[in-house]
C-alpha atoms as a PDB file:
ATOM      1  CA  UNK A   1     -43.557  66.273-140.434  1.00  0.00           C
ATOM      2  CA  UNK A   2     -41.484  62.990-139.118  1.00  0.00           C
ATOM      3  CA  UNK A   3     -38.723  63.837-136.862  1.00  0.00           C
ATOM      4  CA  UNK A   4     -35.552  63.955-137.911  1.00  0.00           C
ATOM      5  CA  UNK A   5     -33.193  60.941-137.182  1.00  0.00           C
ATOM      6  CA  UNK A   6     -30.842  61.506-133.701  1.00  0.00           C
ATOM      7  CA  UNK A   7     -27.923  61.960-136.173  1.00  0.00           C
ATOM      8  CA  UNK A   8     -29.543  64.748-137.964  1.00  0.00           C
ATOM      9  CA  UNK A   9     -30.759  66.712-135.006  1.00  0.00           C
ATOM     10  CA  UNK A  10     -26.805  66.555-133.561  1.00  0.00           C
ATOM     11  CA  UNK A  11     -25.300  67.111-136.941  1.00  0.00           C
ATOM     12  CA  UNK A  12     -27.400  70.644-136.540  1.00  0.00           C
ATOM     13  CA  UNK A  13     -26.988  71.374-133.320  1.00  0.00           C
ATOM     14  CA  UNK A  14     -22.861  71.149-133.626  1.00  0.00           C
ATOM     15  CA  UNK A  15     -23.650  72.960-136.855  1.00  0.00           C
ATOM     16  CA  UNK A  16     -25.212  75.818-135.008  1.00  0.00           C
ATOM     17  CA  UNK A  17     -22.757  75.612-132.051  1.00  0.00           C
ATOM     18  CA  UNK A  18     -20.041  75.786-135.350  1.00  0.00           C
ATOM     19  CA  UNK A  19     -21.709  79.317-136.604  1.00  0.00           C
ATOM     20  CA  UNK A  20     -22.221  80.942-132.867  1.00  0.00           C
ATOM     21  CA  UNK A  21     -18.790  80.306-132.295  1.00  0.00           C
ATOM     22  CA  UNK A  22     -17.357  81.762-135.622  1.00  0.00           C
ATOM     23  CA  UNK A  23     -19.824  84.572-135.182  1.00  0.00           C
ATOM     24  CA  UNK A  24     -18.425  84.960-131.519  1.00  0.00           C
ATOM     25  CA  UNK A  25     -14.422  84.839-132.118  1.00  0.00           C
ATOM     26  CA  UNK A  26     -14.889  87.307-135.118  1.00  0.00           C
ATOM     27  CA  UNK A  27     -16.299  90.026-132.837  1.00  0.00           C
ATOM     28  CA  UNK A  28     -14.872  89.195-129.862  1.00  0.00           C
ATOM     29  CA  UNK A  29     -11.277  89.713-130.860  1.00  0.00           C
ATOM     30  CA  UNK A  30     -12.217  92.451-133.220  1.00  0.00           C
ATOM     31  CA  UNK A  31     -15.262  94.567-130.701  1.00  0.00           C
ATOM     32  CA  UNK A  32     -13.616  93.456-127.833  1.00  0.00           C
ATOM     33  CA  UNK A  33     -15.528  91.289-125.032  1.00  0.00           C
ATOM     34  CA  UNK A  34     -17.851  94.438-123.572  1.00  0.00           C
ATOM     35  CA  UNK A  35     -19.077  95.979-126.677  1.00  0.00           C
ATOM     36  CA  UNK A  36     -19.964  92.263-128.166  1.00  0.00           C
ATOM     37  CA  UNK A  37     -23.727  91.436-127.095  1.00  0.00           C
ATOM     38  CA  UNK A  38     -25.766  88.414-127.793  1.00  0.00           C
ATOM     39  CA  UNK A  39     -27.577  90.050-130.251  1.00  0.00           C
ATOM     40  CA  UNK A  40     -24.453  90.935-132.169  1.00  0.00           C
ATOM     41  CA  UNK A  41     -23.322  87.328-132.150  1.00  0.00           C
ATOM     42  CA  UNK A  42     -26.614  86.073-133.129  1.00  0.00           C
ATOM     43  CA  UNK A  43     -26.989  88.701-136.152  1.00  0.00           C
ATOM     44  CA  UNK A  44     -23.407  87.856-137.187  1.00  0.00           C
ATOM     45  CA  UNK A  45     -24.153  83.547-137.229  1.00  0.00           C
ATOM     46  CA  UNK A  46     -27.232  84.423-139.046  1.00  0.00           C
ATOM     47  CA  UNK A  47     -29.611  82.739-136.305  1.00  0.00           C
ATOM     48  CA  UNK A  48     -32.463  84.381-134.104  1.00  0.00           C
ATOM     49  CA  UNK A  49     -30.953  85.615-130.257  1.00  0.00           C
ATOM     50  CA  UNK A  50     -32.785  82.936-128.422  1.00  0.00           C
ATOM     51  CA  UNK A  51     -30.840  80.300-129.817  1.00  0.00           C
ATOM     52  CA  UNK A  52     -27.864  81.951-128.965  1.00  0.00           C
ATOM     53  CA  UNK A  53     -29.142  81.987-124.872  1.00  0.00           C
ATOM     54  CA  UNK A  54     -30.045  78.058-125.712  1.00  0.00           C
ATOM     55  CA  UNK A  55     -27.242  77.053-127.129  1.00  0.00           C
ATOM     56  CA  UNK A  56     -24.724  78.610-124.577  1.00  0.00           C
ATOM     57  CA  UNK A  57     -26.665  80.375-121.808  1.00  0.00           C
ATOM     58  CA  UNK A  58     -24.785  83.734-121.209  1.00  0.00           C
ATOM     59  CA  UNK A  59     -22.557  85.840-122.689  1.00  0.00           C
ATOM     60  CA  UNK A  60     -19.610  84.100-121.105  1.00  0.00           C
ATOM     61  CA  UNK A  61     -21.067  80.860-122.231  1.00  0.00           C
ATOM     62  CA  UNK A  62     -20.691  82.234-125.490  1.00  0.00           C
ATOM     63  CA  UNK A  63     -17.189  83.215-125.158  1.00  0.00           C
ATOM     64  CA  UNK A  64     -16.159  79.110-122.966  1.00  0.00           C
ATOM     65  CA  UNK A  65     -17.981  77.529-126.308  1.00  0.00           C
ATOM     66  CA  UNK A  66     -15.784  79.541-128.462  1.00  0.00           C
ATOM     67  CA  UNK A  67     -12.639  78.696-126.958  1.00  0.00           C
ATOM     68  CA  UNK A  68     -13.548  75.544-126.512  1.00  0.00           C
ATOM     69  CA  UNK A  69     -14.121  75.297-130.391  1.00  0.00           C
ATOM     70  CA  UNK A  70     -10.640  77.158-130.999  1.00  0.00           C
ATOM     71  CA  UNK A  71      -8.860  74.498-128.735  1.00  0.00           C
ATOM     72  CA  UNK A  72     -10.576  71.524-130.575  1.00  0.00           C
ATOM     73  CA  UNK A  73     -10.784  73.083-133.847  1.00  0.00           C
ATOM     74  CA  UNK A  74     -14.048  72.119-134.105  1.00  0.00           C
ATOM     75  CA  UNK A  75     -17.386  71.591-132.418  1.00  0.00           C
ATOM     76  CA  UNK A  76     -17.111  67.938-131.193  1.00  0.00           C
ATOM     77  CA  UNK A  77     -17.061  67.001-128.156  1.00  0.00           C
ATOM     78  CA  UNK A  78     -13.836  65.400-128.104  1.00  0.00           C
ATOM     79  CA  UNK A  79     -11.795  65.812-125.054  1.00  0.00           C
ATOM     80  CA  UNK A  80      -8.662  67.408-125.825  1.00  0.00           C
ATOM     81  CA  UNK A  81      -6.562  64.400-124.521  1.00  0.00           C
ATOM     82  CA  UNK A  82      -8.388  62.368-126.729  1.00  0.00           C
ATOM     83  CA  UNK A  83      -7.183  63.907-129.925  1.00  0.00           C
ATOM     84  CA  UNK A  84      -5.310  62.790-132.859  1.00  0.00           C
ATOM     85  CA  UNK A  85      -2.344  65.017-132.706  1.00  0.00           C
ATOM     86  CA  UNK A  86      -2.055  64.760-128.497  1.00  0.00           C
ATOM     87  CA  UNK A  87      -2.376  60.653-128.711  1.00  0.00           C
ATOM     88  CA  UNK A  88       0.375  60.554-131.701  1.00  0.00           C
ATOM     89  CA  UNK A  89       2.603  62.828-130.241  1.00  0.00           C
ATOM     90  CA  UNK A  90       2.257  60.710-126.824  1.00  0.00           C
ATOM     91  CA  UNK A  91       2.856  57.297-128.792  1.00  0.00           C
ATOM     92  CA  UNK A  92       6.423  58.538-129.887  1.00  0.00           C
ATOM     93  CA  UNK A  93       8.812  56.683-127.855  1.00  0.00           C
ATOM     94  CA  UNK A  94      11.624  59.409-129.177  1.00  0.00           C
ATOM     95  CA  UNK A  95      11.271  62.011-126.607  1.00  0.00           C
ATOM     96  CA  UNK A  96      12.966  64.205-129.073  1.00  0.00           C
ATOM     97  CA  UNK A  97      10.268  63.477-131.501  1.00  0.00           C
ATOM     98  CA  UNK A  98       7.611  63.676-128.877  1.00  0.00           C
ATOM     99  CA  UNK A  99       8.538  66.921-128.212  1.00  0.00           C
ATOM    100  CA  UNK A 100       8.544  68.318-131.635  1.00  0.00           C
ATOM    101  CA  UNK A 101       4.742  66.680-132.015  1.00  0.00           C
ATOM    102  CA  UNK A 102       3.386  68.036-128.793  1.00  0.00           C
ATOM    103  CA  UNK A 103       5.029  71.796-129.661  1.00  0.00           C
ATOM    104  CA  UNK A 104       4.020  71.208-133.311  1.00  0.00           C
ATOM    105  CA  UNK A 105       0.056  70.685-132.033  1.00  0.00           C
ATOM    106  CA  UNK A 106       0.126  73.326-129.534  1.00  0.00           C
ATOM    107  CA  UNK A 107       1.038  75.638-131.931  1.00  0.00           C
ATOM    108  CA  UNK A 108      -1.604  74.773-134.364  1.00  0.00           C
ATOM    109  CA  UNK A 109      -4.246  75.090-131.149  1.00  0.00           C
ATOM    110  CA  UNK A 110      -2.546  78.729-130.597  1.00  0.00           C
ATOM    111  CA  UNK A 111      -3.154  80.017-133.907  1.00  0.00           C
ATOM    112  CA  UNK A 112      -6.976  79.310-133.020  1.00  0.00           C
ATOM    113  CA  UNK A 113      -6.847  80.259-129.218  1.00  0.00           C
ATOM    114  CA  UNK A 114      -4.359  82.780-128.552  1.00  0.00           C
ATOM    115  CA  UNK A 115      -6.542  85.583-129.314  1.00  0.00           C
ATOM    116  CA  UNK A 116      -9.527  84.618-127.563  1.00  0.00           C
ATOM    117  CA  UNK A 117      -7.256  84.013-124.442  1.00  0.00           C
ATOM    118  CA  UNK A 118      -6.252  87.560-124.531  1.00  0.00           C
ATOM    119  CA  UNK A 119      -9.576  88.365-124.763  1.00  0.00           C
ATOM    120  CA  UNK A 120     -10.350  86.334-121.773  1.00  0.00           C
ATOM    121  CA  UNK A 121      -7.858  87.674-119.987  1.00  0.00           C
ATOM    122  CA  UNK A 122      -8.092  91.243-120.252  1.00  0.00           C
ATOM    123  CA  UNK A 123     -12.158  90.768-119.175  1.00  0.00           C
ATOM    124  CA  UNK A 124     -11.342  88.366-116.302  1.00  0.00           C
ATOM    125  CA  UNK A 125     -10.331  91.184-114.033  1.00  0.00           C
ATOM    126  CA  UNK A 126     -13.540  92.812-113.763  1.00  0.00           C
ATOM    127  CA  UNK A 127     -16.157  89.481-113.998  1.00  0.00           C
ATOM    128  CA  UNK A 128     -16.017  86.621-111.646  1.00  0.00           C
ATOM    129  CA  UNK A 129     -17.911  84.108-114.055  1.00  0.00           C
ATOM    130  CA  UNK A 130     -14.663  84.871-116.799  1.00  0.00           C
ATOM    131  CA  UNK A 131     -12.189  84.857-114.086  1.00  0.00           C
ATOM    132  CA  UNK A 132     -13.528  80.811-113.267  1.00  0.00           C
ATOM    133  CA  UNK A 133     -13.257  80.264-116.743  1.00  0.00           C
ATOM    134  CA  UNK A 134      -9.796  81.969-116.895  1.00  0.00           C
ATOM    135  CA  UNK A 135      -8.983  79.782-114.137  1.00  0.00           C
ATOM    136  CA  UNK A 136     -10.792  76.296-115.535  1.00  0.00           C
ATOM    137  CA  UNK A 137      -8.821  77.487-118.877  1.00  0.00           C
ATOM    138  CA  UNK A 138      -5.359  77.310-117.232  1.00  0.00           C
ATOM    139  CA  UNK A 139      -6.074  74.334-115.056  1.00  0.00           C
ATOM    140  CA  UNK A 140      -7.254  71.962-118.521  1.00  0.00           C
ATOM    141  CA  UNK A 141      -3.855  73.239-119.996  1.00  0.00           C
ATOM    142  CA  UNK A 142      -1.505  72.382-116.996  1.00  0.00           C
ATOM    143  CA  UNK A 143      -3.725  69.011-116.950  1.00  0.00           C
ATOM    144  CA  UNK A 144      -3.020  68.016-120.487  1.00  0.00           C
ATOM    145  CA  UNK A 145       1.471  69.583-119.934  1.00  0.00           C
ATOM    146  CA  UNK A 146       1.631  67.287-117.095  1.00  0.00           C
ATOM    147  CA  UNK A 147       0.325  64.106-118.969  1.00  0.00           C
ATOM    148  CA  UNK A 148       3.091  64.784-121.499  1.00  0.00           C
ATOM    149  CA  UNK A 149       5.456  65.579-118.836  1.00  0.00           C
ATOM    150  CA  UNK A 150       4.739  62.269-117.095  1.00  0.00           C
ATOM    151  CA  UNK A 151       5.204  60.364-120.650  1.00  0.00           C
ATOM    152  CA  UNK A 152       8.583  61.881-120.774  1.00  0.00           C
ATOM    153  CA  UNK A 153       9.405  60.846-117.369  1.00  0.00           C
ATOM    154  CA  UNK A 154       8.398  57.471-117.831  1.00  0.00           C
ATOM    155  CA  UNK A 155      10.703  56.967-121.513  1.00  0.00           C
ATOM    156  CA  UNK A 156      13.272  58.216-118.510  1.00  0.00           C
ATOM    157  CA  UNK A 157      13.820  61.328-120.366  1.00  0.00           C
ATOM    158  CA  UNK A 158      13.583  63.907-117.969  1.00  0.00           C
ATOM    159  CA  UNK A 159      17.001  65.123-117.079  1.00  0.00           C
ATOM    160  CA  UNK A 160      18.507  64.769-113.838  1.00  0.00           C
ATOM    161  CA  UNK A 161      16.626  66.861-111.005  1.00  0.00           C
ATOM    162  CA  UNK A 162      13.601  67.840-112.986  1.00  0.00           C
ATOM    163  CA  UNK A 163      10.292  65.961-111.633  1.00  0.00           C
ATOM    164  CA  UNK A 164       7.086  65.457-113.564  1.00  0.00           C
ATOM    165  CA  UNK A 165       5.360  67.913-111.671  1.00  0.00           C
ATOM    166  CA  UNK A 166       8.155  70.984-112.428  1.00  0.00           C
ATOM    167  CA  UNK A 167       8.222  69.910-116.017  1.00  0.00           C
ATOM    168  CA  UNK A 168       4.486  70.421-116.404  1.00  0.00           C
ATOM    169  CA  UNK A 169       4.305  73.807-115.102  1.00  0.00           C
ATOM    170  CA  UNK A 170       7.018  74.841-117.412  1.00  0.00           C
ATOM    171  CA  UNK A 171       5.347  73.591-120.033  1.00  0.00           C
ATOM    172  CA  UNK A 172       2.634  75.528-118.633  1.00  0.00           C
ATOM    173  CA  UNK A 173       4.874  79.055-119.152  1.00  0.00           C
ATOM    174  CA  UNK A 174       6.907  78.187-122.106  1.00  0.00           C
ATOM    175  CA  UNK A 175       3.962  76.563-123.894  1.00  0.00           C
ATOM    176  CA  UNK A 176       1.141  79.780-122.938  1.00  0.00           C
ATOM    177  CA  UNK A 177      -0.872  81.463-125.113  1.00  0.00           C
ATOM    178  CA  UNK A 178       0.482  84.461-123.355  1.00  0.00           C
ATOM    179  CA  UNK A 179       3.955  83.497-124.534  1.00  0.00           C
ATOM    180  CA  UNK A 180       3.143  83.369-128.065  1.00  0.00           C
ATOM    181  CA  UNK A 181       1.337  86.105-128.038  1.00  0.00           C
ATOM    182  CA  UNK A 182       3.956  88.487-127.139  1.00  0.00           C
ATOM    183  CA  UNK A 183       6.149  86.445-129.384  1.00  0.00           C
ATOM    184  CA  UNK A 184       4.061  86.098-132.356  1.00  0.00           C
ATOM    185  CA  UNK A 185       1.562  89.919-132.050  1.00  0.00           C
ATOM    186  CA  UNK A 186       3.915  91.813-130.697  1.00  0.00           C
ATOM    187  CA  UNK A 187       7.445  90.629-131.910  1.00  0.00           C
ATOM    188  CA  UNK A 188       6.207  89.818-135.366  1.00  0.00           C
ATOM    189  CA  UNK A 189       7.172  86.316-135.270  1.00  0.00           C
ATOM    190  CA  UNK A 190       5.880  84.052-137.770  1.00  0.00           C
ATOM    191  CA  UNK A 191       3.761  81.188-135.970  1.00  0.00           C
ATOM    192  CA  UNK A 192       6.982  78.347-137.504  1.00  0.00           C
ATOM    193  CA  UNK A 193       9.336  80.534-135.860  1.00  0.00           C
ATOM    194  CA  UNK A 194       7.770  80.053-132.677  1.00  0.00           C
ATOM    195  CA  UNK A 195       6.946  76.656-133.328  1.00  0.00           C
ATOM    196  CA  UNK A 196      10.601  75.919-133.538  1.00  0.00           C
ATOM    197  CA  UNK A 197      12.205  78.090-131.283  1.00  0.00           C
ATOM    198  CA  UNK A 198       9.266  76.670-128.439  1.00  0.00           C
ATOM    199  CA  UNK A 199      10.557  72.599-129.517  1.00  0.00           C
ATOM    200  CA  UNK A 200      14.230  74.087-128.803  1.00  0.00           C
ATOM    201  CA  UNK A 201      13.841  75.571-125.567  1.00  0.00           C
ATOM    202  CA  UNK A 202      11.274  72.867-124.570  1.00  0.00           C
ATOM    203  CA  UNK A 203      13.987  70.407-125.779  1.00  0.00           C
ATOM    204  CA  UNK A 204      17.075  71.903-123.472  1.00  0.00           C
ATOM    205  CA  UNK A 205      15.041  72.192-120.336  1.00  0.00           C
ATOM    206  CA  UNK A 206      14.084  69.115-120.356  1.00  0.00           C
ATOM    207  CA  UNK A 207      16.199  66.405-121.743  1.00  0.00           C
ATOM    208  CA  UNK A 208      20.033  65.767-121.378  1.00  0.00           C
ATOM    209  CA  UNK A 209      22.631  66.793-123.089  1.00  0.00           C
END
């Protein structure tokens, strides 16, 4: 049998990477992170165990490539700097409007993520490899805040007082999956209400007047 083009083979692999991380989030945030084995995952994305431990190594490699997947929305391997919404939201020279694009796109990634992150969370405490991811996790997010936070200083946006540096860690708080969790699971807010009431209170910490 030929071998299939270098196209094909990658097409599959992010295909399988696509189904192991479906097959992970589902029973993840339904079994919870300790009762969810390899096996499980594997039996739920309809492939054999062993491509499972290939594709992703351990367990927690399992849950990094699913949250990974829910950040990107998909399996590329596109950094998330390097997206669509993230460079059109930076290319506003509005900050008002940049703003409203980054909150808009971080809420989209939250409907994916936020769940996952709780998972992540609430197993952290108790394994080392999940509390480096936990910690990898929160550094990528404060890394991509503070290139938006620097974008705003640079339109000269930034109100009087507040450095780059402050502004990205409160985009780091106000922008958390932890945040809209408790706002959105526990308050019953709709994922728009959040959406808009994050731009708002982004918007008057920020900028002047």
């Amino acid at each position: 049998m030929d071998a299939q083009p270098a196209d094909g083979r990658t097409a599959r692999s992010l295909a399988t990477r696509a189904r192991i991380a479906r097959a992970a989030t589902r029973l993840f945030t339904t079994d919870g992170y300790t009762a969810t084995s390899m096996t499980s995952v594997a039996k739920e994305a309809g492939v054999a165990a062993q491509t499972v431990y290939n594709t992703c190594g351990t367990k927690a490699g399992v849950l990094k490539e699913a949250l990974d997947q829910a950040v990107a929305g998909d399996a590329e391997p596109v950094a998330t700097l390097d997206r669509s919404w993230v460079r059109e939201a930076l290319s506003a020279e509005d900050p008002h409007e940049l703003i409203r694009l980054q909150v808009q796109g971080t809420a989209q990634v939250m409907v994916r993520v936020a769940a996952l992150i709780e998972v992540l969370r609430g197993a952290a405490a108790s394994d080392p490899e999940l509390a480096a991811l936990w910690r990898t996790n929160t550094d990528q997010r404060r890394t991509v805040h503070a290139v938006f936070a620097q974008a705003l200083a640079d339109r000269g946006a930034l109100r009087a007082g507040l450095d780059p540096q402050e502004a990205a860690d409160t985009l780091l708080g106000l922008l958390s999956p932890e945040l809209y969790t408790l706002y959105t699971a526990q308050l019953g807010w709709s994922a728009q209400r959040w959406t808009d009431w994050a731009a708002e209170a982004v918007t008057r910490q920020f900028l002047e007047g």
